[in-house]
N, C-alpha and C. Protein backbone atom coordinates (compact mmCIF):
# COMPACT_ATOMS: atom_id res chain seq x y z
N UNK A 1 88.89 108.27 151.90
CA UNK A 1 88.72 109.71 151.74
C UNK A 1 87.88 110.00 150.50
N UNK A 2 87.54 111.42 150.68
CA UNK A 2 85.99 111.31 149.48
C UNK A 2 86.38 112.79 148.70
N UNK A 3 86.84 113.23 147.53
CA UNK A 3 87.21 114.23 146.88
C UNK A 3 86.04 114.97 146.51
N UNK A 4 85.56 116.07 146.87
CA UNK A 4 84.39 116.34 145.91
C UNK A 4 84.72 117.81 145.36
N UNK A 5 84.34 117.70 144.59
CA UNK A 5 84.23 118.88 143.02
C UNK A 5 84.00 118.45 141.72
N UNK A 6 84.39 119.08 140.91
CA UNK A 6 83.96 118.97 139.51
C UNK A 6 85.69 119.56 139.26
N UNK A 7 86.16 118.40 138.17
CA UNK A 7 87.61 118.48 137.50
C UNK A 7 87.69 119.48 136.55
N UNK A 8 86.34 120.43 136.45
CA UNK A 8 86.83 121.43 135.55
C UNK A 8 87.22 122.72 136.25
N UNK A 9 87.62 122.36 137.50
CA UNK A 9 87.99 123.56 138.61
C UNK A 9 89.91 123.06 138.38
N UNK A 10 90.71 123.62 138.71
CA UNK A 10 92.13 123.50 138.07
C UNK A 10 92.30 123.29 139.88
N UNK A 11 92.00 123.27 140.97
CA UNK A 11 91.91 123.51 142.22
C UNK A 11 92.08 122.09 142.70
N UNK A 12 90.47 121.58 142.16
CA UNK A 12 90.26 120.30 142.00
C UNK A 12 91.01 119.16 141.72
N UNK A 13 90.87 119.48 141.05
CA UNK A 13 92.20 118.69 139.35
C UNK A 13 93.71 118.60 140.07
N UNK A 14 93.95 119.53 140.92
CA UNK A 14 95.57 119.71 141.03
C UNK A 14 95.58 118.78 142.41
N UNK A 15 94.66 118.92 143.41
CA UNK A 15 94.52 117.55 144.35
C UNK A 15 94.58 116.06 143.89
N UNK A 16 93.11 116.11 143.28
CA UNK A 16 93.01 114.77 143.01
C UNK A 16 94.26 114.35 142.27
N UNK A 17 94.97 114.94 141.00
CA UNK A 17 96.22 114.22 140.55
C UNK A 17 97.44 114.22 141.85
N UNK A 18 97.63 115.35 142.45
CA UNK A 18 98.02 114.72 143.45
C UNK A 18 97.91 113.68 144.07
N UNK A 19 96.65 113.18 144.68
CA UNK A 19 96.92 111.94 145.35
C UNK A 19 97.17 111.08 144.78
N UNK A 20 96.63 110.80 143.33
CA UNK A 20 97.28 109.76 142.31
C UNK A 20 98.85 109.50 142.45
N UNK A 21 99.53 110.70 142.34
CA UNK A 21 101.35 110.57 142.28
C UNK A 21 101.50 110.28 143.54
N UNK A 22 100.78 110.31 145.05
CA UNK A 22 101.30 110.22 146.21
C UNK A 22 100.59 108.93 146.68
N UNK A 23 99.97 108.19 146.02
CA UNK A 23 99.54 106.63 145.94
C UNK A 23 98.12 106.83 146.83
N UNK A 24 97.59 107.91 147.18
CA UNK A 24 96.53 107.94 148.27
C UNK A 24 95.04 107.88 147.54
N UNK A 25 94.74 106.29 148.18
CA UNK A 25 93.15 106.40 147.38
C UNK A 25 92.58 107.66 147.94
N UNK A 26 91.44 107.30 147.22
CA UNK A 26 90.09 108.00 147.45
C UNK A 26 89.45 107.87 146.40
N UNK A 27 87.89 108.59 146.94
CA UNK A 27 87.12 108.47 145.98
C UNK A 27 86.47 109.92 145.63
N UNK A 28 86.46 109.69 144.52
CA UNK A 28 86.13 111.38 143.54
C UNK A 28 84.60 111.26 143.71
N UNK A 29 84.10 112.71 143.87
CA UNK A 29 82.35 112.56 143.83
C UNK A 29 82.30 113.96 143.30
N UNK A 30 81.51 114.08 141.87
CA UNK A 30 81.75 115.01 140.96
C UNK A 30 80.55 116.06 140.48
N UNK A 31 80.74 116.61 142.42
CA UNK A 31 79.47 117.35 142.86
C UNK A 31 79.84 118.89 142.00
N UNK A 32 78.92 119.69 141.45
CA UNK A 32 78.90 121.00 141.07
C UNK A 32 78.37 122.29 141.85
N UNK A 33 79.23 123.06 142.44
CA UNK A 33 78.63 123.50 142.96
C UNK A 33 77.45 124.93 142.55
N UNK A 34 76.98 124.58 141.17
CA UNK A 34 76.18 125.11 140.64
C UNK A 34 75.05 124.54 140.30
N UNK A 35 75.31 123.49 139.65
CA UNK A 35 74.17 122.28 139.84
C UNK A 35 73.67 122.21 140.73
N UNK A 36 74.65 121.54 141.71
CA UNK A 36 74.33 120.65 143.00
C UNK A 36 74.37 121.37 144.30
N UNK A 37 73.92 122.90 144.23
CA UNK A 37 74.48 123.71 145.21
C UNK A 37 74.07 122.70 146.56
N UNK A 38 72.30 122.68 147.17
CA UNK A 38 71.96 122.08 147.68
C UNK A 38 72.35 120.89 148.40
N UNK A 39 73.24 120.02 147.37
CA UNK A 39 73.65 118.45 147.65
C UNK A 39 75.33 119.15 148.49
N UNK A 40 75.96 120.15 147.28
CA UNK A 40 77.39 120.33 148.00
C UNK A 40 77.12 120.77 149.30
N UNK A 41 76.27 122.29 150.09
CA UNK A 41 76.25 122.56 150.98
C UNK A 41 75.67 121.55 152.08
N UNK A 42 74.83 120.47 151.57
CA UNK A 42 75.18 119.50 153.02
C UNK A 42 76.10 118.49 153.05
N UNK A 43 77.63 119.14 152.68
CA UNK A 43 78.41 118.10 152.88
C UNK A 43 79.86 119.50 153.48
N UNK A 44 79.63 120.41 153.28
CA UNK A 44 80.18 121.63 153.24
C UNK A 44 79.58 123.15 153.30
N UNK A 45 78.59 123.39 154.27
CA UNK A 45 78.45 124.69 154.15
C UNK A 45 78.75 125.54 153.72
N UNK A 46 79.99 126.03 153.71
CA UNK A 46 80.64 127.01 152.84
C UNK A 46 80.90 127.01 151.13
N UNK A 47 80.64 125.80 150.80
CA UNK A 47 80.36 125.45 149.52
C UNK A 47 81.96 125.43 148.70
N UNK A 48 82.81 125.70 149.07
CA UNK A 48 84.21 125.42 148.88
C UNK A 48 84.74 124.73 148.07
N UNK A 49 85.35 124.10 146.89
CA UNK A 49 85.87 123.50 146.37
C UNK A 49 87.29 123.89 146.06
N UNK A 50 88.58 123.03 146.22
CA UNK A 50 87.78 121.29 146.84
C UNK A 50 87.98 120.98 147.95
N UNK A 51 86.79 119.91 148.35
CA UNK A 51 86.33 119.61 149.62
C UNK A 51 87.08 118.21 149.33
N UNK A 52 88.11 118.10 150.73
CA UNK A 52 88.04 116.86 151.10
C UNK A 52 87.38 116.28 152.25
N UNK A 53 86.79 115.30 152.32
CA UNK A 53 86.11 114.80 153.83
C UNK A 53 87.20 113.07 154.07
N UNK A 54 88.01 113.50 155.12
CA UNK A 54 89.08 112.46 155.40
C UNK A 54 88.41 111.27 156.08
N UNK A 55 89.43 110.71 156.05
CA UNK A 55 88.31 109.10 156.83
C UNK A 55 87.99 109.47 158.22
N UNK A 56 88.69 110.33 159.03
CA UNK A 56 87.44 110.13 160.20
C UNK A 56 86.33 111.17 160.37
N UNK A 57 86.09 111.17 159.03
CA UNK A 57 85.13 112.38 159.06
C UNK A 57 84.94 113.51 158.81
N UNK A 58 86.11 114.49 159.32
CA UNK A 58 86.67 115.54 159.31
C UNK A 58 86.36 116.29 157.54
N UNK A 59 85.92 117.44 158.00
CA UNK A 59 86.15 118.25 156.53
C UNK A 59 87.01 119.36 156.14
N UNK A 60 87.72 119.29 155.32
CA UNK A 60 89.40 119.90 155.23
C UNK A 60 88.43 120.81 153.46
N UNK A 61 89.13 121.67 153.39
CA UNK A 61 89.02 122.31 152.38
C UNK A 61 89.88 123.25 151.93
N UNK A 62 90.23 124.01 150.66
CA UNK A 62 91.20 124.64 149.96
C UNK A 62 92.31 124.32 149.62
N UNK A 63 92.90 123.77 148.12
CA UNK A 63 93.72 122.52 147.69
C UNK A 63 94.98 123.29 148.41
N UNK A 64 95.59 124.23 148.56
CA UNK A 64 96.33 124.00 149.20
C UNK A 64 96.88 123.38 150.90
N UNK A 65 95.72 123.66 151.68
CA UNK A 65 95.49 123.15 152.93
C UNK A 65 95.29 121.77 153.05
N UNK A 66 94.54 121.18 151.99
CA UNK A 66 94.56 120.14 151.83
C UNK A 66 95.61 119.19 151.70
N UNK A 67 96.28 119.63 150.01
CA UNK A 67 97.51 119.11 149.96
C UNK A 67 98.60 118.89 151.07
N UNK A 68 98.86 120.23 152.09
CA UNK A 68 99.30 119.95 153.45
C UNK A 68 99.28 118.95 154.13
N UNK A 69 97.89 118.59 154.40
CA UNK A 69 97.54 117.47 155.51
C UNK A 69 98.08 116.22 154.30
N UNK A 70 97.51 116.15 153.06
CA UNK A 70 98.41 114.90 152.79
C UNK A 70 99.46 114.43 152.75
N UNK A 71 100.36 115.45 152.86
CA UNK A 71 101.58 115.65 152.46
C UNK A 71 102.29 114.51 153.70
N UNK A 72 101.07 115.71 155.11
CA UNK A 72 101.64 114.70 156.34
C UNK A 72 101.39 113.44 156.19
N UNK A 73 100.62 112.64 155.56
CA UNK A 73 99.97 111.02 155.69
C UNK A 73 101.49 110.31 154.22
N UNK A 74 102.32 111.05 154.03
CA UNK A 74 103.13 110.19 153.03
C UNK A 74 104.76 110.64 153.65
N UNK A 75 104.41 110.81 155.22
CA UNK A 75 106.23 111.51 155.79
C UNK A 75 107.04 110.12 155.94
N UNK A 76 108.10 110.48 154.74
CA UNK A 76 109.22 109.47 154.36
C UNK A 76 108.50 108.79 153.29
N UNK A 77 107.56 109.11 152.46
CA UNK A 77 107.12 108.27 151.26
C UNK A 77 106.83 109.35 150.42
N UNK A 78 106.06 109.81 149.33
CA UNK A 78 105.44 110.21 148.49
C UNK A 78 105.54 111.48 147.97
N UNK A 79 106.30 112.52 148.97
CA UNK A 79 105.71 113.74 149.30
C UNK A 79 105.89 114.59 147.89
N UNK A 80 104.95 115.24 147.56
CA UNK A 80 105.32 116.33 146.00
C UNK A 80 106.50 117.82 146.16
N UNK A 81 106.49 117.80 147.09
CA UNK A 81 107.86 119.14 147.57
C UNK A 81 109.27 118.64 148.05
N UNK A 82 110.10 119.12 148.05
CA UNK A 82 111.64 118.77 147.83
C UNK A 82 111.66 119.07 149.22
N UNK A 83 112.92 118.21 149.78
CA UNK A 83 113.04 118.22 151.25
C UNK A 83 114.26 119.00 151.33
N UNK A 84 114.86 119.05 150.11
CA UNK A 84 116.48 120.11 149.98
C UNK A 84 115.59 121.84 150.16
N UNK A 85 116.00 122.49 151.22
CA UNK A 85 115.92 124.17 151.19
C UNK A 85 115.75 124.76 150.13
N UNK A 86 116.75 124.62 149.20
CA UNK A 86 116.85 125.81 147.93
C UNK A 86 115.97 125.30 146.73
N UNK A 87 115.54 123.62 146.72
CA UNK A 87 114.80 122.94 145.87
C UNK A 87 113.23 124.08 146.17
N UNK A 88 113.14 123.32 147.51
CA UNK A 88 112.02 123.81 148.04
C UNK A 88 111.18 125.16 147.55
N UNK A 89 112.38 125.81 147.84
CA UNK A 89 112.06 127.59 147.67
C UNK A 89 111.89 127.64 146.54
N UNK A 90 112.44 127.40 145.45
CA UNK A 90 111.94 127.18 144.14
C UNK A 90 110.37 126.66 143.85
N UNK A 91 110.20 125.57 144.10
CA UNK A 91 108.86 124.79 143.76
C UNK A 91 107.77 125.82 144.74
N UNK A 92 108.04 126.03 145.96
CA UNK A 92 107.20 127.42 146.32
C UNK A 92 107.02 128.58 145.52
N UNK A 93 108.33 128.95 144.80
CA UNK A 93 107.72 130.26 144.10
C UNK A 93 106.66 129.59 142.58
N UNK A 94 107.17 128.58 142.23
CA UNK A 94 106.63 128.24 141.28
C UNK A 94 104.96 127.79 141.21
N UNK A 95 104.66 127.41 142.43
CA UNK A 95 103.15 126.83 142.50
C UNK A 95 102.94 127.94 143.49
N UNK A 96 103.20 129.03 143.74
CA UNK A 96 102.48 130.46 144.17
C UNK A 96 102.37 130.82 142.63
N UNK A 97 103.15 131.11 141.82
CA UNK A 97 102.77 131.79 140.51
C UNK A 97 101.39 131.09 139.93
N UNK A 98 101.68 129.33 139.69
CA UNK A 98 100.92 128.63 139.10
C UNK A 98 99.31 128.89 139.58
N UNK A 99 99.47 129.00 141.20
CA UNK A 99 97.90 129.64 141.76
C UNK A 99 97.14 130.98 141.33
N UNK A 100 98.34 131.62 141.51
CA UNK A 100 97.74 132.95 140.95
C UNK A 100 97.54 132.81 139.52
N UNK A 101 98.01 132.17 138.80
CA UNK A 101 97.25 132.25 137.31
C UNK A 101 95.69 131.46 137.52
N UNK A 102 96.02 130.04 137.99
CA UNK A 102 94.82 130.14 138.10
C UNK A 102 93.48 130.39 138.96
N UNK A 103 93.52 131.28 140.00
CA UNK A 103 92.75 132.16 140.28
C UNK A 103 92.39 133.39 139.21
N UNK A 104 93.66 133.89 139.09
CA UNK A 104 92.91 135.31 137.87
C UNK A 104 91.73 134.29 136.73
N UNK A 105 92.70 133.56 135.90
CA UNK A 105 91.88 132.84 135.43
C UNK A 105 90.34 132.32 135.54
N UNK A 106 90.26 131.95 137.06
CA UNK A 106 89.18 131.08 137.14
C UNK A 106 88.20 133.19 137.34
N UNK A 107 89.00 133.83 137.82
CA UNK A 107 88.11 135.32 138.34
C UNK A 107 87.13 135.77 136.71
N UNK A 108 88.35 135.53 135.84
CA UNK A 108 87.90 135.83 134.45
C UNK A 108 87.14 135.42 134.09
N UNK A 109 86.73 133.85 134.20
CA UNK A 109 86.01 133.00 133.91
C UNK A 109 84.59 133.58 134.29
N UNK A 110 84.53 133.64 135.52
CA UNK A 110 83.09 134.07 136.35
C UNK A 110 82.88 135.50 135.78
N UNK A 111 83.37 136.17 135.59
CA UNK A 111 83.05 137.69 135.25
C UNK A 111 82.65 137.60 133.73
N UNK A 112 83.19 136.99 132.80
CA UNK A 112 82.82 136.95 131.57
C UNK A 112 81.74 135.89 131.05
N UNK A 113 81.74 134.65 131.72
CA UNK A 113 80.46 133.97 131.60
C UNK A 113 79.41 133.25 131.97
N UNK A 114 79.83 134.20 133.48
CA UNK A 114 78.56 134.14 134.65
C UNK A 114 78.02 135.48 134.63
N UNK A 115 78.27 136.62 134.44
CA UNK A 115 78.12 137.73 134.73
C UNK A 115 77.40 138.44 133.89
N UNK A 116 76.32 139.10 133.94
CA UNK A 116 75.48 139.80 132.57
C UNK A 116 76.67 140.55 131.85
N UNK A 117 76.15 141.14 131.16
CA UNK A 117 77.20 141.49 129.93
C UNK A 117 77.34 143.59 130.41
N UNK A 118 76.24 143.88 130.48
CA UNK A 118 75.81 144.77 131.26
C UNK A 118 76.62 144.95 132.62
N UNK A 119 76.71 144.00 133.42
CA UNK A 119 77.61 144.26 134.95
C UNK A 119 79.01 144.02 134.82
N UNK A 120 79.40 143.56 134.09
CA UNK A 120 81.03 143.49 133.63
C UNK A 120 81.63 144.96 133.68
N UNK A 121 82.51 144.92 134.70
CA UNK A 121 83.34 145.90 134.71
C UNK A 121 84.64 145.54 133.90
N UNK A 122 84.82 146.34 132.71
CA UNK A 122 86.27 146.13 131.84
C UNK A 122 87.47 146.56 132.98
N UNK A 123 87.51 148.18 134.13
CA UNK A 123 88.50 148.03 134.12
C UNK A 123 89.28 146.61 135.09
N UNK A 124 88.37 146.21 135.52
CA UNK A 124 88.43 145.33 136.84
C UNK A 124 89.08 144.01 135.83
N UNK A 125 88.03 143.46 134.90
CA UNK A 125 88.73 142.92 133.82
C UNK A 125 90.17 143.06 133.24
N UNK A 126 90.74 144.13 132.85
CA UNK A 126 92.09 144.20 132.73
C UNK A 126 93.09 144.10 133.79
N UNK A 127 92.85 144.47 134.67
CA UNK A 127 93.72 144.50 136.18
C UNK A 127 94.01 143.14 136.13
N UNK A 128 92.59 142.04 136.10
CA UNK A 128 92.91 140.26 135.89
C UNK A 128 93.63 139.94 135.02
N UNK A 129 93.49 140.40 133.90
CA UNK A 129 94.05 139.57 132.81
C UNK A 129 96.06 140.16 132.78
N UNK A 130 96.36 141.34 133.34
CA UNK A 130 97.53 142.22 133.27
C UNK A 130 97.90 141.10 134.62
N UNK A 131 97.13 140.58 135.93
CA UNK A 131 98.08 139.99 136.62
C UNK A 131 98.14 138.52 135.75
N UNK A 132 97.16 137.48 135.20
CA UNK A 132 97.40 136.32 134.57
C UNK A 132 98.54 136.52 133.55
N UNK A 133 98.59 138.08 133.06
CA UNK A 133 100.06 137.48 132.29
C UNK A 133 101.35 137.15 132.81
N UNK A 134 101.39 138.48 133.84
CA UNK A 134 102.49 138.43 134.69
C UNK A 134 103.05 137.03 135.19
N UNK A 135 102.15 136.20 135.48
CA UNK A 135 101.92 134.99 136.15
C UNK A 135 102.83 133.93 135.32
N UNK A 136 101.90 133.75 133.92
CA UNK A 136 102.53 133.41 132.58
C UNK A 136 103.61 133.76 132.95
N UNK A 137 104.13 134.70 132.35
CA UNK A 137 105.54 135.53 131.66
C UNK A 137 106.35 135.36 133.18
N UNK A 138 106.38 135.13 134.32
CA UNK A 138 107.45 134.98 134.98
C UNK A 138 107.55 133.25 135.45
N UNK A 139 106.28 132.45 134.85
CA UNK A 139 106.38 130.98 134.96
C UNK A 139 107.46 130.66 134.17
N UNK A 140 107.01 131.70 132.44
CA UNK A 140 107.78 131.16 131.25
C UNK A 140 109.18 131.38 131.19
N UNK A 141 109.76 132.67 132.84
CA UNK A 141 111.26 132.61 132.67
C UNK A 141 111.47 131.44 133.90
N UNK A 142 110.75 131.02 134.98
CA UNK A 142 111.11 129.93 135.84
C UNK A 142 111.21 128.81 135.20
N UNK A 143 110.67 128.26 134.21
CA UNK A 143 110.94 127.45 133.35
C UNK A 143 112.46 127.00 132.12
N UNK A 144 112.72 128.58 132.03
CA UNK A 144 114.06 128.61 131.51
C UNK A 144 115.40 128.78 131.99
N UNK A 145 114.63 128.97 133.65
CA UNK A 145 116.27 128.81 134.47
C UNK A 145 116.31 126.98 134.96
N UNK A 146 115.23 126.53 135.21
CA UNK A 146 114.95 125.36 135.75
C UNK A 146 114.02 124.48 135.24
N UNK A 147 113.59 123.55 134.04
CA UNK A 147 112.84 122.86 133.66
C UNK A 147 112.21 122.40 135.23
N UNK A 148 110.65 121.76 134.82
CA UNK A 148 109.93 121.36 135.74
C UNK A 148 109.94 119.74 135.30
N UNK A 149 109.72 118.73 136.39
CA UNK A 149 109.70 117.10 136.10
C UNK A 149 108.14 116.48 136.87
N UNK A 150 108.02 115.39 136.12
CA UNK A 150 106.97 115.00 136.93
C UNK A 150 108.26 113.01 137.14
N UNK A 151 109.20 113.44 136.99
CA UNK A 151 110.20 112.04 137.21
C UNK A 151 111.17 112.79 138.51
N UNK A 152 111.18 112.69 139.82
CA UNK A 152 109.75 112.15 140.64
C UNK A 152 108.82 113.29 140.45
N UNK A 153 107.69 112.99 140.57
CA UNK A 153 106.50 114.19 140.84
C UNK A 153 107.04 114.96 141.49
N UNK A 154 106.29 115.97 141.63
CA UNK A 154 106.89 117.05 142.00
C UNK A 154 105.16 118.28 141.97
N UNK A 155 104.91 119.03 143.15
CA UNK A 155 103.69 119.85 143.31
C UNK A 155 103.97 120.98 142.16
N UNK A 156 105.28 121.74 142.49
CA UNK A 156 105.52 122.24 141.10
C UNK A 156 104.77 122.29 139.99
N UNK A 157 105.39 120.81 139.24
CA UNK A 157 105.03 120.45 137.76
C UNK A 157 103.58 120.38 137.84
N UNK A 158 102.96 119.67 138.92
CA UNK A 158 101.29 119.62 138.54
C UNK A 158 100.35 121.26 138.77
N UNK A 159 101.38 121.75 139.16
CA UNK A 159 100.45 123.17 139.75
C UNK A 159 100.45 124.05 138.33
N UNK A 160 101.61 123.63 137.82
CA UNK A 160 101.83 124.94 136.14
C UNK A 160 101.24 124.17 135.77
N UNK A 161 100.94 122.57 135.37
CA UNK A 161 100.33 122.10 134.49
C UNK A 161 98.80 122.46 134.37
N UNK A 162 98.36 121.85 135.50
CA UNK A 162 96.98 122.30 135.26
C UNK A 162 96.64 123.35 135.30
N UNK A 163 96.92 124.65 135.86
CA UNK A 163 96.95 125.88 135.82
C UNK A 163 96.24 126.37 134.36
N UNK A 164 97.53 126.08 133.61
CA UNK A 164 97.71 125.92 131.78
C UNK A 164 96.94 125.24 131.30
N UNK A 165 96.41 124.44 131.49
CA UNK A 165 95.46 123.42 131.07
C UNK A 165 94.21 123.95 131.26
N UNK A 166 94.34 124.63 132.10
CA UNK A 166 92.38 125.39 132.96
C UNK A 166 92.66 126.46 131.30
N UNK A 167 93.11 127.17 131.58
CA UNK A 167 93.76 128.28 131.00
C UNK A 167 93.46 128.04 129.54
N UNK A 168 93.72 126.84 128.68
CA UNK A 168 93.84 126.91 127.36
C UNK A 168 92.26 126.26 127.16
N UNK A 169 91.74 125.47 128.57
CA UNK A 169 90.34 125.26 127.88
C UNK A 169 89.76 126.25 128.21
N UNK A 170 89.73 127.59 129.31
CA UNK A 170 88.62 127.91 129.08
C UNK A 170 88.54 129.54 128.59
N UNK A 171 89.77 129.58 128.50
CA UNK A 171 90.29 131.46 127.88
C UNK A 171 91.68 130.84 126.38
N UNK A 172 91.55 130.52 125.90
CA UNK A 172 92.13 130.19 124.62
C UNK A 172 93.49 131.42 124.39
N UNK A 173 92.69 132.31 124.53
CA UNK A 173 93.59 133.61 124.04
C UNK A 173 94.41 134.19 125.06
N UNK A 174 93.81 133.40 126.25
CA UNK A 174 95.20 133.96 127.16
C UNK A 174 96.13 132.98 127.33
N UNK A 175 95.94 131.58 126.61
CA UNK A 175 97.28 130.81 127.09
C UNK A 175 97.74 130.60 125.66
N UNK A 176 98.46 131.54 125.11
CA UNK A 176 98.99 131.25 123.40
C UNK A 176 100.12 130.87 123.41
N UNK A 177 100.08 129.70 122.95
CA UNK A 177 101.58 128.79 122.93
C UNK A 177 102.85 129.36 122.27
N UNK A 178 102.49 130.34 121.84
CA UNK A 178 103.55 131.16 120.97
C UNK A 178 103.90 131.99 121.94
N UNK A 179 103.09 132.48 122.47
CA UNK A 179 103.68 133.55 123.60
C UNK A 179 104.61 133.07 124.59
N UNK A 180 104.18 131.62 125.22
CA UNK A 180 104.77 130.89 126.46
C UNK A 180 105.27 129.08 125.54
N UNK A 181 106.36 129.42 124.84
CA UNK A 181 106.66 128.26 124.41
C UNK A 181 106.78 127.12 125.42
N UNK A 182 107.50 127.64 126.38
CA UNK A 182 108.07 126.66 127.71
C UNK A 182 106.77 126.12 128.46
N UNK A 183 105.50 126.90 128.44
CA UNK A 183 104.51 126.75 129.32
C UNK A 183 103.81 125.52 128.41
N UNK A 184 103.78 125.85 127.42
CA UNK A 184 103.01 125.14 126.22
C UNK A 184 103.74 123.78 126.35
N UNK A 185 105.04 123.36 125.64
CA UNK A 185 105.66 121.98 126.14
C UNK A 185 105.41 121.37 127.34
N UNK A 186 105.63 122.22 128.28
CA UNK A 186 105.32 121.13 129.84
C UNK A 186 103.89 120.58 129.40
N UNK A 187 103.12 121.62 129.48
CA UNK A 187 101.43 120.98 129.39
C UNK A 187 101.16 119.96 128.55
N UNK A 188 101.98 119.82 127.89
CA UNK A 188 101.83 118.92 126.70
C UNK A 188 102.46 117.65 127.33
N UNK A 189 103.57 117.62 127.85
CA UNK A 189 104.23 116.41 128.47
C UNK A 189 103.58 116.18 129.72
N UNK A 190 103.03 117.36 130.44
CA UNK A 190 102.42 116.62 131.69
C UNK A 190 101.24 115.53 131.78
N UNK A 191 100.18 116.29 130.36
CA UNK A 191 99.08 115.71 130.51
C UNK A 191 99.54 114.24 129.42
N UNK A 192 100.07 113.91 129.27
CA UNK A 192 100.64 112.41 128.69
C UNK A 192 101.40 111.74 129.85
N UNK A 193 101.42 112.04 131.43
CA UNK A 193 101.46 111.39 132.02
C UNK A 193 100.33 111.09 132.87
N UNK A 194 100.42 109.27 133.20
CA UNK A 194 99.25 108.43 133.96
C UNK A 194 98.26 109.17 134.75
N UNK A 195 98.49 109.68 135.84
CA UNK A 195 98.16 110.45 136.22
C UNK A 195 97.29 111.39 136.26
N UNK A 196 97.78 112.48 135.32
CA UNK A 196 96.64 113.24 134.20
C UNK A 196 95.95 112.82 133.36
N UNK A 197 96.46 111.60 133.02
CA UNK A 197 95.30 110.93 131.87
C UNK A 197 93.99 110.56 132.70
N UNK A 198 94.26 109.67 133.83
CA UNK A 198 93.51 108.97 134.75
C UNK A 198 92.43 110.29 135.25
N UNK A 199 93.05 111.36 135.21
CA UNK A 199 91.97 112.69 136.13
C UNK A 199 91.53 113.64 134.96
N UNK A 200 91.24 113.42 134.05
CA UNK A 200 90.98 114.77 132.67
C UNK A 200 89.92 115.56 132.90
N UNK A 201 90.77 116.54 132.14
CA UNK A 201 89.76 117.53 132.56
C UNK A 201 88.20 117.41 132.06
N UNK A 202 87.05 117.76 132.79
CA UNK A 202 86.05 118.01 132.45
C UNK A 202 85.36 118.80 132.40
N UNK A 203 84.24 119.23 131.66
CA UNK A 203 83.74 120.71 132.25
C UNK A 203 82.07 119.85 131.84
């Protein structure tokens, strides 16, 4: 199987360490789709990241859809979601929050330093940044009813992690460790595991 994006997408990043914890090779190809628009769209028309292209060919895209289909290739081995109901429902609300931060996030990103300075709409801007806190601030109380583990992995723990991790490299001031003590420790313990070391972030 063939991963393609660039690890400074939190999208990206949250697959590929996935398959690391779920033992599933592949191989990373660390196409941009700004650079490389040209090269990505003939492998993906829609230009999508991240793109997986599975061994028989097939092209699967959007880490969560993705993660799905792997999920199926590790049934009775590997899987990152809890097979207990109430586990479950938990680690769902938790990597829905973790997405939505980083979507607002990544929205922020493009509007503030892709975007002339001139076409920036502030109020559209605040609406993002008022849902990324929300996001934060109800991770930072899911965290205090229930610590997150990566002993076993768990989709959860890698979804807040990198989330937070996108977050502190590329908006500083919206992930303040003082604000989200709980958010701040995990990130810190996640990315000191194998895993995350093996996939770092890049930009």
């Amino acid at each position: 199987m063939q991963l393609i994006g660039m690890l400074d997408s939190p999208f990206v990043r949250r697959v590929a360490i996935s398959m690391r914890l779920m033992g599933i090779a592949f191989e990373h190809r660390p196409i941009s789709v700004f650079r490389h628009l040209d090269t990505f769209a003939s492998i993906n028309p829609v230009v999508k990241v991240p793109t997986l292209i599975c061994d028989n060919g097939v092209v699967l895209m959007d880490s969560s859809l993705i993660l799905d289909y792997l999920d199926t290739l590790t049934a009775g081995g590997r899987s990152l979601l809890p097979a207990d109901l109430a586990r479950r429902q938990h680690a769902l609300r938790v990597i829905g929050l973790a997405l939505v931060a980083a979507e607002k996030a990544v929205q922020i990103v493009y509007e503030t330093k892709l975007r002339p300075l001139e076409k920036q709409h502030e109020p559209w801007l605040e609406r993002v940044r008022a849902q990324l806190a929300s996001a934060w601030r109800l991770l930072e109380h899911e965290l205090s009813t229930e610590p997150l583990t990566l002993a076993p992995p768990d989709q959860a723990g890698v979804s807040c992690a990198v989330a937070w991790r996108f977050t502190q490299e590329m908006l500083p001031e919206l992930a303040c460790a003082n604000s989200y003590p709980l958010l701040s420790q995990w990130g810190r313990e996640a990315e000191q595991h194998p895993a995350f070391i093996a996939t770092p972030f890049e930009s």
